[in-house]
Protein backbone atom coordinates (compact mmCIF):
# COMPACT_ATOMS: atom_id res chain seq x y z
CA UNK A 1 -73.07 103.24 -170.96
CA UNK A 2 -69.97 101.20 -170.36
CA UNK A 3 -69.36 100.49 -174.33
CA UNK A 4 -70.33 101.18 -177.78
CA UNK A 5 -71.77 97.54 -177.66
CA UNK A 6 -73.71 98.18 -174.83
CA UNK A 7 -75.42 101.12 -175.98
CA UNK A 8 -76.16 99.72 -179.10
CA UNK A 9 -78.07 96.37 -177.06
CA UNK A 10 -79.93 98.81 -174.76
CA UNK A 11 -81.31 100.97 -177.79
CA UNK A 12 -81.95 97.33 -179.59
CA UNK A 13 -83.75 96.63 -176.15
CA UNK A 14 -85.58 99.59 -176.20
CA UNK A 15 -87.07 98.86 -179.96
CA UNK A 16 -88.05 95.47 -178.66
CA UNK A 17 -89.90 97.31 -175.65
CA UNK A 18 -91.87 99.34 -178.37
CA UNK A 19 -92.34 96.48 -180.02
CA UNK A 20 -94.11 94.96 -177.53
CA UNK A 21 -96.49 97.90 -176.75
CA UNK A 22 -97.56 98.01 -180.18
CA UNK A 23 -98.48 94.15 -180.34
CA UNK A 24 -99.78 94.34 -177.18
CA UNK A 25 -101.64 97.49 -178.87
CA UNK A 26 -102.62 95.42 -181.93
CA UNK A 27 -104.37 92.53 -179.25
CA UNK A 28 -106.28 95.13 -177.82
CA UNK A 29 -107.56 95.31 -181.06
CA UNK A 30 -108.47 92.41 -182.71
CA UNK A 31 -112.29 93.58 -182.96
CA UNK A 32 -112.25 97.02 -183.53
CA UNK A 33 -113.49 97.45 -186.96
CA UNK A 34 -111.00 98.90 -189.74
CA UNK A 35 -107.96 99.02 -187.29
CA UNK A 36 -104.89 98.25 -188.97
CA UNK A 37 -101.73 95.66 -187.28
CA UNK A 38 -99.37 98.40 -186.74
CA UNK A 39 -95.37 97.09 -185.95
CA UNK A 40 -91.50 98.31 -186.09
CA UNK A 41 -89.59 98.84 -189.23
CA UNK A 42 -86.62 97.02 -188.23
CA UNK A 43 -85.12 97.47 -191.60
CA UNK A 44 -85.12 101.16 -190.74
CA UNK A 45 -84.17 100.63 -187.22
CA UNK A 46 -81.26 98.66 -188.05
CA UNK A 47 -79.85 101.25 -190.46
CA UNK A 48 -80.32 103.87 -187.74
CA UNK A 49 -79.61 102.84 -184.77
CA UNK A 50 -76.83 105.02 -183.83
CA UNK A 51 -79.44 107.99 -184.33
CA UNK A 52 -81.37 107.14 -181.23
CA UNK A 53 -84.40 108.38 -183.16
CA UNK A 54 -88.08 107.26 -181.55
CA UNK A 55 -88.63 103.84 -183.36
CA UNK A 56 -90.49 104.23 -187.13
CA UNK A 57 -93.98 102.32 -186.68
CA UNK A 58 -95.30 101.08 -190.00
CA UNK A 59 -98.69 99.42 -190.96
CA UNK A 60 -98.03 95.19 -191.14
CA UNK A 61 -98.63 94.37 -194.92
CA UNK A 62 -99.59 91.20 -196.15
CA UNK A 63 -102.12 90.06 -193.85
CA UNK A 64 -105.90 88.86 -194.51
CA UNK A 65 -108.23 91.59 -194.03
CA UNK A 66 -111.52 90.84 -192.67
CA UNK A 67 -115.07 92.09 -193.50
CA UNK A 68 -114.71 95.22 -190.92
CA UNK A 69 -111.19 95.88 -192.52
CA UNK A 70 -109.33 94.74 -189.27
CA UNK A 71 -106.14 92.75 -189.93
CA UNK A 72 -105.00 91.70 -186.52
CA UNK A 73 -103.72 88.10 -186.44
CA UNK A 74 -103.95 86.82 -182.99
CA UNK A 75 -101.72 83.70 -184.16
CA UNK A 76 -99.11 86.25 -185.29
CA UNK A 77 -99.05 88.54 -182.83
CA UNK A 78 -98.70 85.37 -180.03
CA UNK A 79 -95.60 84.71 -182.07
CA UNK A 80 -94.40 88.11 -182.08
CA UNK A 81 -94.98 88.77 -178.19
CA UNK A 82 -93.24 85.35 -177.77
CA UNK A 83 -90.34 86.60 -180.00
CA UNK A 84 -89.49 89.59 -178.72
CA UNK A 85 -89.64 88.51 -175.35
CA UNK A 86 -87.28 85.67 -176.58
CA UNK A 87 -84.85 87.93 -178.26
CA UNK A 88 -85.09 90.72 -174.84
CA UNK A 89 -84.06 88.31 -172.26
CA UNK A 90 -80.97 87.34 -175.10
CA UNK A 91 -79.62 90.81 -175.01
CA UNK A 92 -80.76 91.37 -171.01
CA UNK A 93 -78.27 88.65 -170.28
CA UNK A 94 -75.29 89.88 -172.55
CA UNK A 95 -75.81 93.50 -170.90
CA UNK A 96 -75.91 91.79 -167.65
CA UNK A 97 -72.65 89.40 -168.54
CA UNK A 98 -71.00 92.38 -169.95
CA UNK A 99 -71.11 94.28 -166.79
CA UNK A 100 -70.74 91.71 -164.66
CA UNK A 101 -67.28 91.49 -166.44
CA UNK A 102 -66.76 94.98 -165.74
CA UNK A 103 -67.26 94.68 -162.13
CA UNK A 104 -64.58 91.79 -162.11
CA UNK A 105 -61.97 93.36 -163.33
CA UNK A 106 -62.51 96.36 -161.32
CA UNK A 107 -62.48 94.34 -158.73
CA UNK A 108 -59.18 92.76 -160.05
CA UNK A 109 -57.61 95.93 -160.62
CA UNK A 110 -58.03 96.88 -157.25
CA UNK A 111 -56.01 93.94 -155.90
């Protein structure tokens, strides 16, 4: 990795890529009876992210159950999908300004 920085975005890239397969996970399903919206501690994530541990997935709380006991919320896992894919093109285009900076001033260095 070519800094600290930059292995701290591509591990925060990598919990928005899990993040995205478990909402993905959680469309897939909205009708199957007494599944429960499953999603990314980022409370935990944040405090760990050094570690490079495997992401801790934790059960959504707070959302309406219905009669089969599913509590998938297509309106908030739109907004999640949207989201994440908001925040990983952010830190895409910091990694990719970061090293484009690199190049540069190898280039530079060279003469």
């Amino acid at each position: 990795m070519l800094d600290p920085l930059s292995g701290r975005l591509s591990h925060y890239m990598n919990l928005l890529a899990e993040r995205q397969k478990l909402v993905a996970a959680n469309i897939a399903n909205i009708d199957t009876p007494n599944y429960r919206t499953k999603d990314i501690d980022f409370n935990f994530e944040f405090q760990s992210l050094v570690d490079g541990q495997k992401p801790n997935t934790i059960e959504a709380e707070g959302l309406k159950t219905k009669n089969d006991g599913n509590n998938v919320s297509m309106d908030r896992e739109m907004r999640l999908l949207s989201e994440t894919a908001l925040r990983f093109n952010f830190v895409s285009q910091v990694l990719k300004s970061e090293a484009r900076d690199f190049r540069l001033a190898i280039r530079d260095a060279r003469g």
